[in-house]
C-alpha atoms as a PDB file:
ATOM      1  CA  UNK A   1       5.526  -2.630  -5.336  1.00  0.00           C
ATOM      2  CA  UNK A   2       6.162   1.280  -5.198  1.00  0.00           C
ATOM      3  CA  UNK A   3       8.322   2.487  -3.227  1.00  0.00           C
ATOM      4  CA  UNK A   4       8.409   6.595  -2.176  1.00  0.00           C
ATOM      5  CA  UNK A   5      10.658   8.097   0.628  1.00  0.00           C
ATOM      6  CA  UNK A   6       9.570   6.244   3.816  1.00  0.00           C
ATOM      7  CA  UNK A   7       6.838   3.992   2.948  1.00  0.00           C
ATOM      8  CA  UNK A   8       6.342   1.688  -0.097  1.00  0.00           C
ATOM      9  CA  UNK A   9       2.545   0.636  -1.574  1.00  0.00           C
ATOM     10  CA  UNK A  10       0.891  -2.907  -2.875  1.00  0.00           C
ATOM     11  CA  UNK A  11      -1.772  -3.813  -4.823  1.00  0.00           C
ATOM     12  CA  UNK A  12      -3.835  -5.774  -3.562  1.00  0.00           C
ATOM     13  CA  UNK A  13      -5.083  -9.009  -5.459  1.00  0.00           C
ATOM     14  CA  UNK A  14      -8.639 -10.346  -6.507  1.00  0.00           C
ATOM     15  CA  UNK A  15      -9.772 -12.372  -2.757  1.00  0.00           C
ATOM     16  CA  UNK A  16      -6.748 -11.115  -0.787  1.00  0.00           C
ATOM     17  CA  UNK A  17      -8.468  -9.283   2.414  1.00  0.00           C
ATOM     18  CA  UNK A  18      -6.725  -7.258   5.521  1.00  0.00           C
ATOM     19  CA  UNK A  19      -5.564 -10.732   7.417  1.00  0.00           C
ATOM     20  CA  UNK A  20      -3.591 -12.000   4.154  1.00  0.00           C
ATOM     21  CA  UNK A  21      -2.007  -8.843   3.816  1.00  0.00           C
ATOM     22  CA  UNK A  22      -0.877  -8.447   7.153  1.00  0.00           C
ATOM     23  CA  UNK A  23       0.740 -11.682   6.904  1.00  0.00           C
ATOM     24  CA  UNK A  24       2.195 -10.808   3.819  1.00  0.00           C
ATOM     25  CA  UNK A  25       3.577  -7.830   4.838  1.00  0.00           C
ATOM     26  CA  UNK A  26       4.393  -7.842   8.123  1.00  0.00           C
ATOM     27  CA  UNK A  27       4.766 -12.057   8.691  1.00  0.00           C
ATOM     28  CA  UNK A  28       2.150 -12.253  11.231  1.00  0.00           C
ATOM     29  CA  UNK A  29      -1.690 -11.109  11.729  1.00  0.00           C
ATOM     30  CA  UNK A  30      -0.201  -9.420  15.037  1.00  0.00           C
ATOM     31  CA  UNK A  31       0.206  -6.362  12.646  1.00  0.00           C
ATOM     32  CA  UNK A  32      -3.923  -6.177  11.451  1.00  0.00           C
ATOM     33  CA  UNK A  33      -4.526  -3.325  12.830  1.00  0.00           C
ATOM     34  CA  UNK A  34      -1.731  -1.529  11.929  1.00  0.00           C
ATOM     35  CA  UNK A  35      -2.334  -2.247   8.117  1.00  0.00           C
ATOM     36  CA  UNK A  36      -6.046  -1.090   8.591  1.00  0.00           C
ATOM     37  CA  UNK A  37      -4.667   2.261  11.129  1.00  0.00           C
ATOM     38  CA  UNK A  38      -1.986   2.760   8.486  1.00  0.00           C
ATOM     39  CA  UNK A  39      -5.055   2.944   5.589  1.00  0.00           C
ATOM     40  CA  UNK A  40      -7.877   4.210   7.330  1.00  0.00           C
ATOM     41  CA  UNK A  41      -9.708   0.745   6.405  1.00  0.00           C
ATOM     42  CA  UNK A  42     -12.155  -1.197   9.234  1.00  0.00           C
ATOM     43  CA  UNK A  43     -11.608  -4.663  10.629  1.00  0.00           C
ATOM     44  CA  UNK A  44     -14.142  -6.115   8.189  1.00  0.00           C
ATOM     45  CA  UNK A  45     -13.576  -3.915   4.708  1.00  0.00           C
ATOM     46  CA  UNK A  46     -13.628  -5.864   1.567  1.00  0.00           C
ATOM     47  CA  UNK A  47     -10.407  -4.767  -0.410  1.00  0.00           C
ATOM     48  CA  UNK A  48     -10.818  -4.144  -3.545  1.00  0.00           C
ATOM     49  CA  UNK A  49      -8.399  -5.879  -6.406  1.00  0.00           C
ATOM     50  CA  UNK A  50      -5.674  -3.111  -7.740  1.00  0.00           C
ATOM     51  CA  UNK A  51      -6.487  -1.173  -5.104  1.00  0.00           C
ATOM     52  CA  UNK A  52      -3.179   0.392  -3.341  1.00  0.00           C
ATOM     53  CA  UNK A  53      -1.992  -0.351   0.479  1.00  0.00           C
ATOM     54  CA  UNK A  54       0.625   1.373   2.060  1.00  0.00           C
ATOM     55  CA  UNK A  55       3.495   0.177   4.842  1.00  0.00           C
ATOM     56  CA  UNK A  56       6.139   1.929   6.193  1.00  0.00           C
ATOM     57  CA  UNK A  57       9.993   1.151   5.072  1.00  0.00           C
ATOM     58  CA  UNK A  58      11.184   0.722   8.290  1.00  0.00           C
ATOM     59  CA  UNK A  59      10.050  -1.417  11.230  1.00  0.00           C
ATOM     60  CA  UNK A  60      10.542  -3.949  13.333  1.00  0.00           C
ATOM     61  CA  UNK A  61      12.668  -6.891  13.311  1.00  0.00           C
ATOM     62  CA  UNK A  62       9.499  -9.118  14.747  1.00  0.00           C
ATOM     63  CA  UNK A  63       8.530 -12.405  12.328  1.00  0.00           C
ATOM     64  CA  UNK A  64      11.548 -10.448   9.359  1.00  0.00           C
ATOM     65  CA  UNK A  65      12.413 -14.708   8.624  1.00  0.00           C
ATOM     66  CA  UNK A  66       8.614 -14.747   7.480  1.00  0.00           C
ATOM     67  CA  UNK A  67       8.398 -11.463   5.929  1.00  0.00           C
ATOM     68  CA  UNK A  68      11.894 -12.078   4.095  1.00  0.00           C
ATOM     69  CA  UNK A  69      10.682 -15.920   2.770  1.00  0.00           C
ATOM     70  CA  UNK A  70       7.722 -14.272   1.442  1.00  0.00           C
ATOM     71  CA  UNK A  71       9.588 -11.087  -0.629  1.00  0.00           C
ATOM     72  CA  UNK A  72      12.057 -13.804  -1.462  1.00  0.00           C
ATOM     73  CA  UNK A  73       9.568 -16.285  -3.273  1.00  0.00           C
ATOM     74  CA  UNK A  74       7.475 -13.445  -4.376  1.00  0.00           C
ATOM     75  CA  UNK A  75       4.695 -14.875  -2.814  1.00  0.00           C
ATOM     76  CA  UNK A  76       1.101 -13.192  -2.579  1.00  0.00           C
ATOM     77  CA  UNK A  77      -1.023 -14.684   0.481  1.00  0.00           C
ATOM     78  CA  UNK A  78      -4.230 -15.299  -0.404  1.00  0.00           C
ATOM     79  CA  UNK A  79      -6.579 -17.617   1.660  1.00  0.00           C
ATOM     80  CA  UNK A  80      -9.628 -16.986   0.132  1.00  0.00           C
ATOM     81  CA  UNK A  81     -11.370 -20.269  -2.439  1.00  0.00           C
ATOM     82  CA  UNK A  82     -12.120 -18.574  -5.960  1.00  0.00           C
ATOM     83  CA  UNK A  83     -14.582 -20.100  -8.402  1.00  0.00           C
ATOM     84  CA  UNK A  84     -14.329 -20.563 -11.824  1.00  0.00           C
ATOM     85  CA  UNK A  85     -17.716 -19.354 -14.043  1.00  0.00           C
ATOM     86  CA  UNK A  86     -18.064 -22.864 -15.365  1.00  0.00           C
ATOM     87  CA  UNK A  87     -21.674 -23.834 -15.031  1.00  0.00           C
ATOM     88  CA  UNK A  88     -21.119 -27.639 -13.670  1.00  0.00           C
ATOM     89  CA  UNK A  89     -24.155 -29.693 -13.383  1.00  0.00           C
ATOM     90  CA  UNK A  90     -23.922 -32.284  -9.937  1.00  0.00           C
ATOM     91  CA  UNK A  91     -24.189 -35.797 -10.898  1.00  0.00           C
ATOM     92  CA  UNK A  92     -23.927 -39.377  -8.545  1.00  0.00           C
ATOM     93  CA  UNK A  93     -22.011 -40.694 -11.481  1.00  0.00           C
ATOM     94  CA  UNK A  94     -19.086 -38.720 -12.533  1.00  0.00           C
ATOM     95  CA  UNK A  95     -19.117 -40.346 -16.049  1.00  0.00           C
ATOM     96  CA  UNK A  96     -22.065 -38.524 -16.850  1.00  0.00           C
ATOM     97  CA  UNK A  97     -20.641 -34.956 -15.757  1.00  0.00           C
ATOM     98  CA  UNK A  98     -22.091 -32.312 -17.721  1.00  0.00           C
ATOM     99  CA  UNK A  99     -20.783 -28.470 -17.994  1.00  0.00           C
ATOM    100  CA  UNK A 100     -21.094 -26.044 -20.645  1.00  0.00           C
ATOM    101  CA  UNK A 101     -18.848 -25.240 -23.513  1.00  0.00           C
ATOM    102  CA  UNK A 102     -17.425 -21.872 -24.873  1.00  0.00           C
ATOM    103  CA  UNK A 103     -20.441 -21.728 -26.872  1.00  0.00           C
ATOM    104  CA  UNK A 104     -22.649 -22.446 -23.764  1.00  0.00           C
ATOM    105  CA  UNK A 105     -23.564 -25.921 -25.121  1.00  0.00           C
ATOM    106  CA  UNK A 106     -23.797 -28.654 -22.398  1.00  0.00           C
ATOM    107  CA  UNK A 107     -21.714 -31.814 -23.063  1.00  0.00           C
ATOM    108  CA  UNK A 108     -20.167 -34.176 -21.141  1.00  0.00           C
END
């Protein structure tokens, strides 16, 4: 986090889109469209990772208990399912499992 004279700025992580941050920010997607008024973003924009979002020092005191829990545990919100690049190959019997190796060799 960066903080300048009246507003600070996050990165935003690989996944994380403008409903995580909102919540992560702010403590509740009430606040949407004030992250995306606040960054000239739409509803719908992908975010890109590393990319920089800015919010304003002082607000509210609506959902702080949230807000606090989550700049207490240092926690990121990110709902979004992430896939590894490991080439698994379906089977009925899970014994018999295949995937590829660092050398792109299947084994099981």
């Amino acid at each position: 986090m960066i903080t300048k004279d009246n507003y600070y700025l996050v990165p935003v992580e690989l996944g994380q889109d403008i409903f995580d941050i909102a919540i992560q920010e702010y403590g509740s997607l009430e606040y949407v469209f004030k992250v995306v008024e606040d960054n000239a973003l739409t509803i719908d924009e992908k975010l890109d990772a590393g990319s920089l979002l800015q919010f304003e020092t002082k607000r509210d005191d609506n959902h702080k208990e949230v807000r606090d829990f989550f700049k207490r545990t240092a926690t990121r919100v990110n709902c979004h399912d992430f896939y590894d690049d490991t080439n698994y190959i379906l089977q009925e019997d899970t014994n018999k499992i295949l995937q590829t190796n660092d050398s792109g060799l299947l084994h099981s």
